[in-house]
Protein backbone atom coordinates (compact mmCIF):
# COMPACT_ATOMS: atom_id res chain seq x y z
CA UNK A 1 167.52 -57.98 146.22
CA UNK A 2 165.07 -59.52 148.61
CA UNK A 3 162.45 -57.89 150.34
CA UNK A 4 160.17 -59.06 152.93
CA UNK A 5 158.07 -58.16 155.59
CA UNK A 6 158.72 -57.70 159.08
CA UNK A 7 156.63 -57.10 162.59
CA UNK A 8 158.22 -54.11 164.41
CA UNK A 9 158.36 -56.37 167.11
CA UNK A 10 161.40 -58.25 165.36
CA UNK A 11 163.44 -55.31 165.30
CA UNK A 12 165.54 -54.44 168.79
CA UNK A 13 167.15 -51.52 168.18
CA UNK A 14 169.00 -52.34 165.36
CA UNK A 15 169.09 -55.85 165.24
CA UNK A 16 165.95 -57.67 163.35
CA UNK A 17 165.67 -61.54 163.73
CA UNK A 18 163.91 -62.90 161.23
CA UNK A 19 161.72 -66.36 161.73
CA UNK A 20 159.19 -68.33 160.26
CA UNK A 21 159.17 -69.37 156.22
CA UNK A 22 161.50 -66.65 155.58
CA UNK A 23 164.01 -68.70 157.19
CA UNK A 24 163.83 -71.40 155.19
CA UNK A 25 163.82 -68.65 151.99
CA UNK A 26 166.75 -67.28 153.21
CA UNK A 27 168.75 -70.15 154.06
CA UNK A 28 167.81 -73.13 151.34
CA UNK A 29 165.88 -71.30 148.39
CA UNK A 30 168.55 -68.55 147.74
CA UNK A 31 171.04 -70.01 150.02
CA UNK A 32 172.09 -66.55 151.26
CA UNK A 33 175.32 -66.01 153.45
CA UNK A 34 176.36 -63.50 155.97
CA UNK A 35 177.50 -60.40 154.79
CA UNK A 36 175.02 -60.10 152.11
CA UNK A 37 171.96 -57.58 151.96
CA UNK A 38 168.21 -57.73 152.27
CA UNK A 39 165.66 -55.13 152.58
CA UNK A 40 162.57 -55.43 155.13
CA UNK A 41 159.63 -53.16 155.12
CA UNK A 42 159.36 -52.73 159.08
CA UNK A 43 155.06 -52.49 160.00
CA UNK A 44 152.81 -49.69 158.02
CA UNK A 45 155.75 -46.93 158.24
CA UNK A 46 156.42 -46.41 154.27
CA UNK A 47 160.27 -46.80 154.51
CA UNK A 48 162.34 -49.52 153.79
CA UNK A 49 164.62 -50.41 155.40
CA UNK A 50 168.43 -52.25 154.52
CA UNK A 51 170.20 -54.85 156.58
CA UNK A 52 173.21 -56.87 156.26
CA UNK A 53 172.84 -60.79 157.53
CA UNK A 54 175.00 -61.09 160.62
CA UNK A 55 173.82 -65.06 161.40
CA UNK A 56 172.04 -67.76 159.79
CA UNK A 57 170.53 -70.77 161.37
CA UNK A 58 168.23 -73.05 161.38
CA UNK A 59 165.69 -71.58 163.39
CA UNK A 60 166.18 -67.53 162.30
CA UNK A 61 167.98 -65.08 160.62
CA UNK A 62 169.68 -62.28 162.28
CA UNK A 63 170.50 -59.14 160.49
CA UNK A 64 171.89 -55.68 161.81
CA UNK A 65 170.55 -52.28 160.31
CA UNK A 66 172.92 -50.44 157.63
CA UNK A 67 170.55 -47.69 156.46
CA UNK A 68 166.80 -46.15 156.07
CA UNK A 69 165.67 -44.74 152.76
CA UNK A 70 162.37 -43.16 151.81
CA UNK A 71 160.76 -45.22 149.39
CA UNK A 72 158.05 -43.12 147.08
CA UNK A 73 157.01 -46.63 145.55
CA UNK A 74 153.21 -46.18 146.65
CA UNK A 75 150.46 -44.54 144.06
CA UNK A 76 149.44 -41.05 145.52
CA UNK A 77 145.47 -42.31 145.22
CA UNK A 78 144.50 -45.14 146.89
CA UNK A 79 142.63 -47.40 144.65
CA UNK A 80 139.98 -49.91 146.88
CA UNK A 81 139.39 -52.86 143.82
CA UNK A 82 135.51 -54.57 144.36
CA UNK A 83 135.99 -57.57 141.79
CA UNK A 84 133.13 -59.54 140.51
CA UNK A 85 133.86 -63.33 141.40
CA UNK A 86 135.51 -65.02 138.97
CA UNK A 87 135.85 -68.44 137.68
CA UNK A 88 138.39 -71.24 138.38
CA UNK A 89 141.95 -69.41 139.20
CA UNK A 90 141.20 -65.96 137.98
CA UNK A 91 140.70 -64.24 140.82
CA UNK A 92 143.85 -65.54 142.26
CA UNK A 93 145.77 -64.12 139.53
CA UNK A 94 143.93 -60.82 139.52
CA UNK A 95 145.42 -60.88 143.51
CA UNK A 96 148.52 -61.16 141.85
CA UNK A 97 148.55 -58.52 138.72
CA UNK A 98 146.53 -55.74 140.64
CA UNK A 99 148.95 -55.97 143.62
CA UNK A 100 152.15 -55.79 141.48
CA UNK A 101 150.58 -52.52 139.96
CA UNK A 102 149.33 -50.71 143.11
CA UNK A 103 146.03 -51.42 144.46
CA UNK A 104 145.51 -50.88 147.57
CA UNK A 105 142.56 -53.48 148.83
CA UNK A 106 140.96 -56.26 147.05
CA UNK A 107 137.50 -56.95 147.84
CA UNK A 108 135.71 -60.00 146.65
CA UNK A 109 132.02 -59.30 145.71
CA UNK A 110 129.03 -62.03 144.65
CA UNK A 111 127.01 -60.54 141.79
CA UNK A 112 123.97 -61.93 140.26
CA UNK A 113 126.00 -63.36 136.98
CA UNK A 114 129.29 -64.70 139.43
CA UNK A 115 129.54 -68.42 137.97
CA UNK A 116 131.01 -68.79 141.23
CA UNK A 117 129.25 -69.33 144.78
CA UNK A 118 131.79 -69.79 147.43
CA UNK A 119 130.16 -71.69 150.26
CA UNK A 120 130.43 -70.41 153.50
CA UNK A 121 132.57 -72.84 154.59
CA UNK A 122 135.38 -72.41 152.06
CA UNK A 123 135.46 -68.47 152.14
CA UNK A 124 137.61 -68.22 154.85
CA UNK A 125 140.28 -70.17 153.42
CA UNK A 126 139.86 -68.72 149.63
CA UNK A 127 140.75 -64.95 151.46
CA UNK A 128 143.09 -67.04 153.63
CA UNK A 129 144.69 -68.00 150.03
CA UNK A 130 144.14 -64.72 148.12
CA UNK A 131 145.97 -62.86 151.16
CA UNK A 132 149.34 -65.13 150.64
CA UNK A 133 149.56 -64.48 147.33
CA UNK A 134 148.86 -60.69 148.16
CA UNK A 135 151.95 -60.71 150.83
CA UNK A 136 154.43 -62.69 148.18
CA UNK A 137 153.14 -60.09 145.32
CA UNK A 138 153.88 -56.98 147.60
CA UNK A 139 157.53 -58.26 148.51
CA UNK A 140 157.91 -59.35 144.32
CA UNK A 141 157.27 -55.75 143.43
CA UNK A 142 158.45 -54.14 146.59
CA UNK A 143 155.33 -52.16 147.46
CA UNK A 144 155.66 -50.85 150.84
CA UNK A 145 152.84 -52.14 152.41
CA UNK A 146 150.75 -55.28 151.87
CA UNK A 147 147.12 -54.68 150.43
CA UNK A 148 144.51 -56.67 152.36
CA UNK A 149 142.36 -58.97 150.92
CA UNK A 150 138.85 -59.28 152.34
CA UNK A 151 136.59 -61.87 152.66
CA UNK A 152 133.97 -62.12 150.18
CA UNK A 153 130.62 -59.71 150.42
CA UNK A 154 127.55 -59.51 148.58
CA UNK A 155 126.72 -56.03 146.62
CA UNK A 156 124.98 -54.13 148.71
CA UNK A 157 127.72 -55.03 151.72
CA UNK A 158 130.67 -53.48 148.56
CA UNK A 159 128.53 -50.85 148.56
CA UNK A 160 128.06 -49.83 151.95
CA UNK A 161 132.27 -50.46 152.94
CA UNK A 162 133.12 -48.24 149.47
CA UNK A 163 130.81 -45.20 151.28
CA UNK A 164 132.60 -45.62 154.38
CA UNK A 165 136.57 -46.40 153.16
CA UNK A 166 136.58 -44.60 149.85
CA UNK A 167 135.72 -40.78 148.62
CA UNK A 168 134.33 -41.65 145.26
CA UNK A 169 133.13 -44.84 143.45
CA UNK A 170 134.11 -45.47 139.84
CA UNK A 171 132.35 -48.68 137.48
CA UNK A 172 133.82 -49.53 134.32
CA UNK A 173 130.66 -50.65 132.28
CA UNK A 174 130.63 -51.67 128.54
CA UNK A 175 127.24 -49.78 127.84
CA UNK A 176 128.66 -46.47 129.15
CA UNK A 177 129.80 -44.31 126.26
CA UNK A 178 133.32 -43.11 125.30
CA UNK A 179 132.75 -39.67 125.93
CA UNK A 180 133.99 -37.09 127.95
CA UNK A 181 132.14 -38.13 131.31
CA UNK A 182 135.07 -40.02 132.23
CA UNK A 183 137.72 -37.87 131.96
CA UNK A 184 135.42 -35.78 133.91
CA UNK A 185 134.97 -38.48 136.69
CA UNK A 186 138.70 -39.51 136.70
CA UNK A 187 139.38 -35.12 137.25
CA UNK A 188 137.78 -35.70 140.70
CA UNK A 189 140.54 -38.33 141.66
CA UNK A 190 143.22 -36.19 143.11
CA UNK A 191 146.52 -37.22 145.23
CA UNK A 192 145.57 -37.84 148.68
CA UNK A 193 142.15 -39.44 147.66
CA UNK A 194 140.99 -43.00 147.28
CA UNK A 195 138.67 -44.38 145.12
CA UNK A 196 136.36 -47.73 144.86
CA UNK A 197 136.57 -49.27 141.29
CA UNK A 198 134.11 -51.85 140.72
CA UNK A 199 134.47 -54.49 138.55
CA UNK A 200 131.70 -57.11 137.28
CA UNK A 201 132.19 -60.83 136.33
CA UNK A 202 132.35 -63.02 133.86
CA UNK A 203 128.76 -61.71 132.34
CA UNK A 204 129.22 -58.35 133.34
CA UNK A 205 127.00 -56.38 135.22
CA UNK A 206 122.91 -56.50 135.42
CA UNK A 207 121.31 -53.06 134.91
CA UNK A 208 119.79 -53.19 138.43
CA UNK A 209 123.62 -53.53 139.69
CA UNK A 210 124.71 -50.97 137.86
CA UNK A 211 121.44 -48.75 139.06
CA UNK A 212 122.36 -49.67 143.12
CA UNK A 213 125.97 -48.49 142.47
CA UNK A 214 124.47 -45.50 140.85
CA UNK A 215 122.00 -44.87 143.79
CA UNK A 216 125.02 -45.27 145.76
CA UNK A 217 127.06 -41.93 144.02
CA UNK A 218 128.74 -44.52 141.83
CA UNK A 219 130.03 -42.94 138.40
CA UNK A 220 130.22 -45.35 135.21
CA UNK A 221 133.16 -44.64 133.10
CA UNK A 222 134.63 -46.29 129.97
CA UNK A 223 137.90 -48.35 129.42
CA UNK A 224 137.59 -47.72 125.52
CA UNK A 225 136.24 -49.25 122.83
CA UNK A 226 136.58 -52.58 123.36
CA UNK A 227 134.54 -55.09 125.94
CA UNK A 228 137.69 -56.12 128.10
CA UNK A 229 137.99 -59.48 130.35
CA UNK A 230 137.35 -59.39 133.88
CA UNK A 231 140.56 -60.14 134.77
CA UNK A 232 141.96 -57.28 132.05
CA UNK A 233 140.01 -54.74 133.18
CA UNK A 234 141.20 -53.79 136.53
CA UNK A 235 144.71 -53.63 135.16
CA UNK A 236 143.80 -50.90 132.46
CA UNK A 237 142.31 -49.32 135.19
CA UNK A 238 145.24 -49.17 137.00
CA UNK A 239 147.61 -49.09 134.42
CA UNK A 240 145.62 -45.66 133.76
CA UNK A 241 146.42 -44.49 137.23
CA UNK A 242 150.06 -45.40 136.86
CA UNK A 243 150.28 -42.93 133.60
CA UNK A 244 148.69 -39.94 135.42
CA UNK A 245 149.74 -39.47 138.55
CA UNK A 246 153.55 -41.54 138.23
CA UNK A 247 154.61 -41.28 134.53
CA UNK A 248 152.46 -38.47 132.58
């Protein structure tokens, strides 16, 4: 079924018209027809909501409210991702992967070892970019809100937004032993809390990164045994949060 997005300024009572690309989703790629269903996500609300497609034109879609469910689709912890710049198309699909499995805020960061220095110029539209494929991720997997992208920041700015959005700050590093430290520093993480999880590049992290993020109340913990991609490693990560607090 398809699910998309919606101001709460296109919903009148129980009528929602529907404009824009979605239109032109709606009406040429799945060549949808009155009487058939859709679900919308209506603002930051958490429900979804079901309509049935009344009228279909060129311009807009109108669609008349059949029911409301309460949608439990969201991880309990909110999990704040600080990625290391990638190269090429990674970090596009990292967008893409860490929003189908729950994440909720992707922030670029410029580390010493990024092959990758964004010009001013472009950064606006690389987030510009990053946040699309955010939005058609969240609507793919039916999350029930859209995680924002921000625009890229160097270390110390991470830093500084993780101490005021998040209540504790977690750093996979390769040099940090498999021990029990990070069950210990995954105990703190309980429902209702969100955490930073920082991620280097390509070349990992320098030891005087990995010393600010300390200074900063950061916590290095292990992904196992193995030295894991950039891209890979934020979806362990959250493929561990998925097992705890949704499956185990």
């Amino acid at each position: 079924m398809l699910q998309l997005f919606a101001d709460p300024s296109a919903l009148r009572g129980d009528l929602l018209t529907i404009t824009g690309p979605d239109v032109n989703h709606i009406r040429n790629v799945l060549r949808m027809k009155p009487g058939e269903e859709l679900s919308a996500r209506i603002g930051e609300d958490g429900r979804e909501y079901r309509f049935g497609i009344e009228e279909i034109s060129e311009q807009e879609v109108r669609c008349r409210l059949r029911f409301v469910k309460e949608a439990d689709v969201e991880l309990p912890v909110k999990i704040l991702l600080f990625q290391g710049l990638p190269k090429a198309d990674k970090m596009e699909w990292i967008v893409q992967k860490t929003v189908e499995l729950g994440v909720c805020g992707i922030v670029p960061v410029e580390m010493n070892r990024c092959v990758v220095r964004l010009d001013e110029s472009k950064k606006d539209k690389k987030t510009a970019r990053w946040q699309t494929i955010a939005e058609s991720a969240a609507e793919q997997s039916r999350r029930a809100v859209i995680p924002r992208v921000e625009r890229p920041m160097n270390l110390r700015a991470a830093l500084d937004y993780a101490l005021q959005q998040t209540d504790l700050i977690l750093v996979p590093y390769e040099l940090q032993e498999t021990d029990a430290s990070t069950s210990e520093a995954l105990s703190r993480l309980q429902p209702g809390m969100s955490a930073a999880v920082f991620i280097g590049p390509e070349g990992g992290f320098e030891p005087e990164e990995i010393e600010r993020i300390r200074e900063a109340g950061g916590i290095p913990i292990s992904l196992g045994r193995r030295i894991l991609r950039t891209e890979t490693a934020p979806l362990a990560f959250l493929s561990w949060m998925i097992y705890r607090f949704e499956i185990e």
